[in-house]
PDB file of N, CA and C in Angstrom:
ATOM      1  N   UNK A   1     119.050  95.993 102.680  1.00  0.00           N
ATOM      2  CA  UNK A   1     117.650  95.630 102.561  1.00  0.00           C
ATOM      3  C   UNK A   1     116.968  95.630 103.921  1.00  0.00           C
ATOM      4  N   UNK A   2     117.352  95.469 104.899  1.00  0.00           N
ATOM      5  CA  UNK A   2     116.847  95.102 106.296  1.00  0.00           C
ATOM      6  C   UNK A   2     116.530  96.729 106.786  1.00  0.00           C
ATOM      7  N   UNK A   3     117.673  97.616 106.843  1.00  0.00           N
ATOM      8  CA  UNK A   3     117.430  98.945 106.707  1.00  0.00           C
ATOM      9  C   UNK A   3     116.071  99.500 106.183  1.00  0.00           C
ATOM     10  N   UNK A   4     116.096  98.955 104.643  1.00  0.00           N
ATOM     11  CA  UNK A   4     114.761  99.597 104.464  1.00  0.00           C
ATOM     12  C   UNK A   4     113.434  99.037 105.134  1.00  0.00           C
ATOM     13  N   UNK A   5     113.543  97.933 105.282  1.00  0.00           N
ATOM     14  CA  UNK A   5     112.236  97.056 105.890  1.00  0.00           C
ATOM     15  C   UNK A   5     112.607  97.818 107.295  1.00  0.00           C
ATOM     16  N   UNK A   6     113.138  97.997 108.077  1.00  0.00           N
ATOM     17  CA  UNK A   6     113.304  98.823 109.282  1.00  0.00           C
ATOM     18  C   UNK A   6     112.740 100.013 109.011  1.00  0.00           C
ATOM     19  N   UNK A   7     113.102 100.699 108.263  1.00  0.00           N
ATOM     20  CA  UNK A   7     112.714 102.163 108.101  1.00  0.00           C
ATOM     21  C   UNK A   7     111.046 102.631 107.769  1.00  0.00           C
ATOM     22  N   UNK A   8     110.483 101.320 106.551  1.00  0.00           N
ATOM     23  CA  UNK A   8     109.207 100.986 106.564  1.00  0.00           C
ATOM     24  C   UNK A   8     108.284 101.086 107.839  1.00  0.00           C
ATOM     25  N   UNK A   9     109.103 100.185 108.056  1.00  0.00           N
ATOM     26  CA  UNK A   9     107.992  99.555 110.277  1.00  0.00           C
ATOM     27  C   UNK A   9     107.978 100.501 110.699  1.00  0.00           C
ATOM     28  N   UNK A  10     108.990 101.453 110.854  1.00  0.00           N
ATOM     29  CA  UNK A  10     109.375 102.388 111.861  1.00  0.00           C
ATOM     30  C   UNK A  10     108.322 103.600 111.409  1.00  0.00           C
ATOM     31  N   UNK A  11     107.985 103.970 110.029  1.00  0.00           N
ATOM     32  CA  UNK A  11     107.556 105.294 109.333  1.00  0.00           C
ATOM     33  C   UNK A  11     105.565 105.014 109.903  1.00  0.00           C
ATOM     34  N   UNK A  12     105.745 103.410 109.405  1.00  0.00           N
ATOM     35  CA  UNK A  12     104.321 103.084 109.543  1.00  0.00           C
ATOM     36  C   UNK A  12     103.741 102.967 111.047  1.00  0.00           C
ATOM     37  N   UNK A  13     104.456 102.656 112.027  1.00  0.00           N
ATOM     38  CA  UNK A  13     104.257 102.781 113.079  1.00  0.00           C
ATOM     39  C   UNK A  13     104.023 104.221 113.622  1.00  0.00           C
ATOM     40  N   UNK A  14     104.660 105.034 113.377  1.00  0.00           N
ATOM     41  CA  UNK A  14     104.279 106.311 113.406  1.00  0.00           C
ATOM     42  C   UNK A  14     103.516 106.918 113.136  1.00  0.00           C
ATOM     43  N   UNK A  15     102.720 106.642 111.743  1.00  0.00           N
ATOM     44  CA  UNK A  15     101.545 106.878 111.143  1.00  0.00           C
ATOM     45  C   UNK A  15     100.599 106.374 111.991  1.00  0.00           C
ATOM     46  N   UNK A  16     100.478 105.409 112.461  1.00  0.00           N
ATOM     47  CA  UNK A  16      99.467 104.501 113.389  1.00  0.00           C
ATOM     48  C   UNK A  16      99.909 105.162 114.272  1.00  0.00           C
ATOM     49  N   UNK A  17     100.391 105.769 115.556  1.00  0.00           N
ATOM     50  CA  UNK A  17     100.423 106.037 116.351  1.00  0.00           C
ATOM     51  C   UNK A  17      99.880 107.180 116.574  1.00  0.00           C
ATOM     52  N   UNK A  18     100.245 108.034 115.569  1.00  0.00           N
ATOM     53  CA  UNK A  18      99.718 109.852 115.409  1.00  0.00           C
ATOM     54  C   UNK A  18      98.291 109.086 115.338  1.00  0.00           C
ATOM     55  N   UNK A  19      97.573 108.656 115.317  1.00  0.00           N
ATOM     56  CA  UNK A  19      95.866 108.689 114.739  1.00  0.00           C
ATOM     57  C   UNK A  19      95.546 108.419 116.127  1.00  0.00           C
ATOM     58  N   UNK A  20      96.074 107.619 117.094  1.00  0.00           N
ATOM     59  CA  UNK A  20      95.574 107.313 118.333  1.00  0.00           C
ATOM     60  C   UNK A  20      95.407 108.869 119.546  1.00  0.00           C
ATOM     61  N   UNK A  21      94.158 108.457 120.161  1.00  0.00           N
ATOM     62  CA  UNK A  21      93.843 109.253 120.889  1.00  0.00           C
ATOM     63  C   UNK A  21      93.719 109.037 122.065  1.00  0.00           C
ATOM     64  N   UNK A  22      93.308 109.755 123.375  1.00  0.00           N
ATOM     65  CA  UNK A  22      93.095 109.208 124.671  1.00  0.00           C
ATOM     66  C   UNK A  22      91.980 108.833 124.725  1.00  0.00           C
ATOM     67  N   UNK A  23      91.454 109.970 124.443  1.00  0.00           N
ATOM     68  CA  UNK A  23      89.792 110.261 124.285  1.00  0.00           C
ATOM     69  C   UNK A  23      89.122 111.201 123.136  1.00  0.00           C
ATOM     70  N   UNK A  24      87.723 111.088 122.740  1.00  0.00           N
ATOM     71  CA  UNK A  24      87.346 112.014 121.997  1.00  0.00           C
ATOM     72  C   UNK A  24      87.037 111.186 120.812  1.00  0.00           C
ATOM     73  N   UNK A  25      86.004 111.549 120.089  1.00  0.00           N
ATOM     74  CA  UNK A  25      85.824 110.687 118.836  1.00  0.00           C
ATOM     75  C   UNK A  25      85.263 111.751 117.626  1.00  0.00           C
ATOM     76  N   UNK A  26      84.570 111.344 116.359  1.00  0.00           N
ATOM     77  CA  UNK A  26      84.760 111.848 115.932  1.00  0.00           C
ATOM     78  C   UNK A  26      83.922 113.292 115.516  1.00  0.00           C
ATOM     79  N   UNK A  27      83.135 113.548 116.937  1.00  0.00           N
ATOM     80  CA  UNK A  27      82.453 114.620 116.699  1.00  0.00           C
ATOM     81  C   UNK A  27      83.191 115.937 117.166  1.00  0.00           C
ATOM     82  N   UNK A  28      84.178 115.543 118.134  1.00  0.00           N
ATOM     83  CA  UNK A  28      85.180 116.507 119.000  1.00  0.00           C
ATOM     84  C   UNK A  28      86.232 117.090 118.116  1.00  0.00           C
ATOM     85  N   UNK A  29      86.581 116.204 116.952  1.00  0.00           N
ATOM     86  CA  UNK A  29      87.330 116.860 116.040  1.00  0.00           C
ATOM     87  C   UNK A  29      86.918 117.236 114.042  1.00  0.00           C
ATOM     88  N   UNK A  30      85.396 116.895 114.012  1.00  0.00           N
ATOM     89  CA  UNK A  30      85.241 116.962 112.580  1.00  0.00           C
ATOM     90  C   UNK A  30      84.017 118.205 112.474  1.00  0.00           C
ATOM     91  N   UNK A  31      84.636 119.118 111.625  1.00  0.00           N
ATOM     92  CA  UNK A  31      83.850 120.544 111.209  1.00  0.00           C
ATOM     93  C   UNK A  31      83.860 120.272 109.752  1.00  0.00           C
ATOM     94  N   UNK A  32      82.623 121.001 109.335  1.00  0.00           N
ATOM     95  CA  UNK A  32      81.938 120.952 108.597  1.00  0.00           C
ATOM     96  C   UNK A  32      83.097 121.783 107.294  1.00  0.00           C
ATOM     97  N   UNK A  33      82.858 120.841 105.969  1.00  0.00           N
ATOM     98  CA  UNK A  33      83.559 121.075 104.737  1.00  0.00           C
ATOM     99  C   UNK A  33      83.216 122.632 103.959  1.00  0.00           C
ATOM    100  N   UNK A  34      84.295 123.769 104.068  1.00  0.00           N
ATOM    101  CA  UNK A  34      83.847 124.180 103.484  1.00  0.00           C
ATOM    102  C   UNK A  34      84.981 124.790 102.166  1.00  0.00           C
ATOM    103  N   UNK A  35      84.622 124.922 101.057  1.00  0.00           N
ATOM    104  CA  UNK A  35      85.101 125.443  99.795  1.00  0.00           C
ATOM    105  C   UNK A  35      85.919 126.501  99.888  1.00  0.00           C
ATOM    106  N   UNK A  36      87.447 126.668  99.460  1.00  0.00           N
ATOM    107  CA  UNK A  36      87.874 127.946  99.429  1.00  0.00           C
ATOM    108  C   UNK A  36      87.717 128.667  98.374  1.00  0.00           C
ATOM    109  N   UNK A  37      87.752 129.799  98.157  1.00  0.00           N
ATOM    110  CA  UNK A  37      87.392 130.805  97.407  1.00  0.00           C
ATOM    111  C   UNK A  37      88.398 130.383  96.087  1.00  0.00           C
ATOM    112  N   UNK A  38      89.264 130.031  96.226  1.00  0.00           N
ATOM    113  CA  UNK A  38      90.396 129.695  95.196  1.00  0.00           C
ATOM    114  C   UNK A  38      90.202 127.982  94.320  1.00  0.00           C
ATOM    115  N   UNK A  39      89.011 127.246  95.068  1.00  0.00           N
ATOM    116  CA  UNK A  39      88.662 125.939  94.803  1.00  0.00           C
ATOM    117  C   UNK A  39      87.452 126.624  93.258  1.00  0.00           C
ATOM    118  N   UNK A  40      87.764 125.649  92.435  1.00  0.00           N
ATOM    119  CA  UNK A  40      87.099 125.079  91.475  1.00  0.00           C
ATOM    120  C   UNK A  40      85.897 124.050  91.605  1.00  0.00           C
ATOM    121  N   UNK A  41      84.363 124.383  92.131  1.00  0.00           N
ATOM    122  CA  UNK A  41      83.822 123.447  92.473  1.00  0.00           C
ATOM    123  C   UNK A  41      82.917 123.114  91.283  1.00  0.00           C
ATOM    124  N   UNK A  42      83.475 121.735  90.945  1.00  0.00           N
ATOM    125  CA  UNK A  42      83.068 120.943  90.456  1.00  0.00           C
ATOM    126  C   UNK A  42      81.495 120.084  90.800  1.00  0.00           C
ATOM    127  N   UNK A  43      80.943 119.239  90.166  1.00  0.00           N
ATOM    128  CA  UNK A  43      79.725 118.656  90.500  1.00  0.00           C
ATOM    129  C   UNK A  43      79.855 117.642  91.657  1.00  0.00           C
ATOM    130  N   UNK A  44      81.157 116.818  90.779  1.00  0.00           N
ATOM    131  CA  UNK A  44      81.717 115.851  91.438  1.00  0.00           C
ATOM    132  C   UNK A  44      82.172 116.414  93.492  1.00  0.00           C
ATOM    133  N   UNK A  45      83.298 117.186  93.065  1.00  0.00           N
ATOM    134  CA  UNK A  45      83.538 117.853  94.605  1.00  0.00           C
ATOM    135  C   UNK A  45      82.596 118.589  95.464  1.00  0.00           C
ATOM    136  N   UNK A  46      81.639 119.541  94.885  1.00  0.00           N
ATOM    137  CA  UNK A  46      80.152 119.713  95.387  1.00  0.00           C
ATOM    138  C   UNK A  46      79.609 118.271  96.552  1.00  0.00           C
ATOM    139  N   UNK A  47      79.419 117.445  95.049  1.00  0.00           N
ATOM    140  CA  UNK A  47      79.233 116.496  96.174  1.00  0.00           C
ATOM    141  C   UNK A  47      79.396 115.728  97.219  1.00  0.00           C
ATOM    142  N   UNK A  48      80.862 115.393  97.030  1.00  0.00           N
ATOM    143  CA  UNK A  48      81.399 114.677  97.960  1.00  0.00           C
ATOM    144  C   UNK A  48      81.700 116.061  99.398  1.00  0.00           C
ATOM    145  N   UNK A  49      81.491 117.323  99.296  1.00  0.00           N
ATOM    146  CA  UNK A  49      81.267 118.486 100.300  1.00  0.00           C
ATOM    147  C   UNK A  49      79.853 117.900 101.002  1.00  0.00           C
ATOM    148  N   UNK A  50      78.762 118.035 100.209  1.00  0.00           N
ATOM    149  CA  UNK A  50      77.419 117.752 100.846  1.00  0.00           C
ATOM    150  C   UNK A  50      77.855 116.085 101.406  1.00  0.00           C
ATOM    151  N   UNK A  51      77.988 115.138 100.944  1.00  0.00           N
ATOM    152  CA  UNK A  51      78.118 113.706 101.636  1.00  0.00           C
ATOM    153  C   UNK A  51      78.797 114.125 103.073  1.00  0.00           C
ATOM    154  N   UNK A  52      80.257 114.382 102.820  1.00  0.00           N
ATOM    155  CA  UNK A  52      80.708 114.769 103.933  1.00  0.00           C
ATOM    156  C   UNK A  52      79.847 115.539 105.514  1.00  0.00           C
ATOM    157  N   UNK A  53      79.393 116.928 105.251  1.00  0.00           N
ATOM    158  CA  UNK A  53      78.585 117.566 105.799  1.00  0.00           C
ATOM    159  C   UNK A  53      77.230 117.318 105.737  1.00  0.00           C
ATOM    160  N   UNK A  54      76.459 116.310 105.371  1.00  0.00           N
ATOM    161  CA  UNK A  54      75.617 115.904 105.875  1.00  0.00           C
ATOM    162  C   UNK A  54      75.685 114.433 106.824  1.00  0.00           C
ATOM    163  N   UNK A  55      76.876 114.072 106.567  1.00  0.00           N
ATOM    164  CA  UNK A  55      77.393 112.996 107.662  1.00  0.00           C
ATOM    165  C   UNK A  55      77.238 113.142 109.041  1.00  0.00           C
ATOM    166  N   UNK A  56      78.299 114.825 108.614  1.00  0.00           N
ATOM    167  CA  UNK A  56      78.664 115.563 109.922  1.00  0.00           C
ATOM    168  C   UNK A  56      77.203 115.776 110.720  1.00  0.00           C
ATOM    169  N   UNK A  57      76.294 116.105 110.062  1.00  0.00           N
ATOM    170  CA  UNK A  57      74.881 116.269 110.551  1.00  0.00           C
ATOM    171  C   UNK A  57      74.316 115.455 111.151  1.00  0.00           C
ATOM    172  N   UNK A  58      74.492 114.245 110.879  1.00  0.00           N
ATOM    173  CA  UNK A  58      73.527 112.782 111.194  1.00  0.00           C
ATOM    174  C   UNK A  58      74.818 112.432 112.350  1.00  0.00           C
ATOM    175  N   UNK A  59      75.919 112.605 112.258  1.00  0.00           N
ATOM    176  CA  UNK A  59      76.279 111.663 113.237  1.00  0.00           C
ATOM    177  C   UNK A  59      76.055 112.850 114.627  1.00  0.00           C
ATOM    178  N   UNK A  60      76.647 113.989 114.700  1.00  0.00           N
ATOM    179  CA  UNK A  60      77.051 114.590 115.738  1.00  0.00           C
ATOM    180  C   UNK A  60      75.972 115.985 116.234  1.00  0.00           C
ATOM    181  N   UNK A  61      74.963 115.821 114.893  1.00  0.00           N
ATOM    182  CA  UNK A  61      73.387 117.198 115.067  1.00  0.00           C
ATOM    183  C   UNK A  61      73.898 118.455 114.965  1.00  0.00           C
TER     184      UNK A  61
END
């Protein structure tokens, strides 16, 4: 049991660690959503494309 609670900490710590950066936020790494040709766009996913990319708009121009 301790194993797994070890293995937990250890996986999640990692996860948290990959997200950390030196520098840079989130205009340096976020491009604009776009649909692949093989995607099914839905109303629902449509939208949450425009939310996304008009985010991208307002936060970074």
């Amino acid at each position: 049991m301790k194993w797994i609670a070890l293995a937990t900490l250890m996986s999640v710590s990692a996860l948290i660690g990959g997200c950390v950066t030196a520098s840079g936020n989130y205009c340096d790494v976020a491009k604009a959503v776009r649909p692949s040709v093989d995607d099914r766009l839905t109303d629902g996913t449509a939208r949450q494309i425009l939310t996304e990319n008009e985010k991208l708009a307002k936060l970074c121009g």
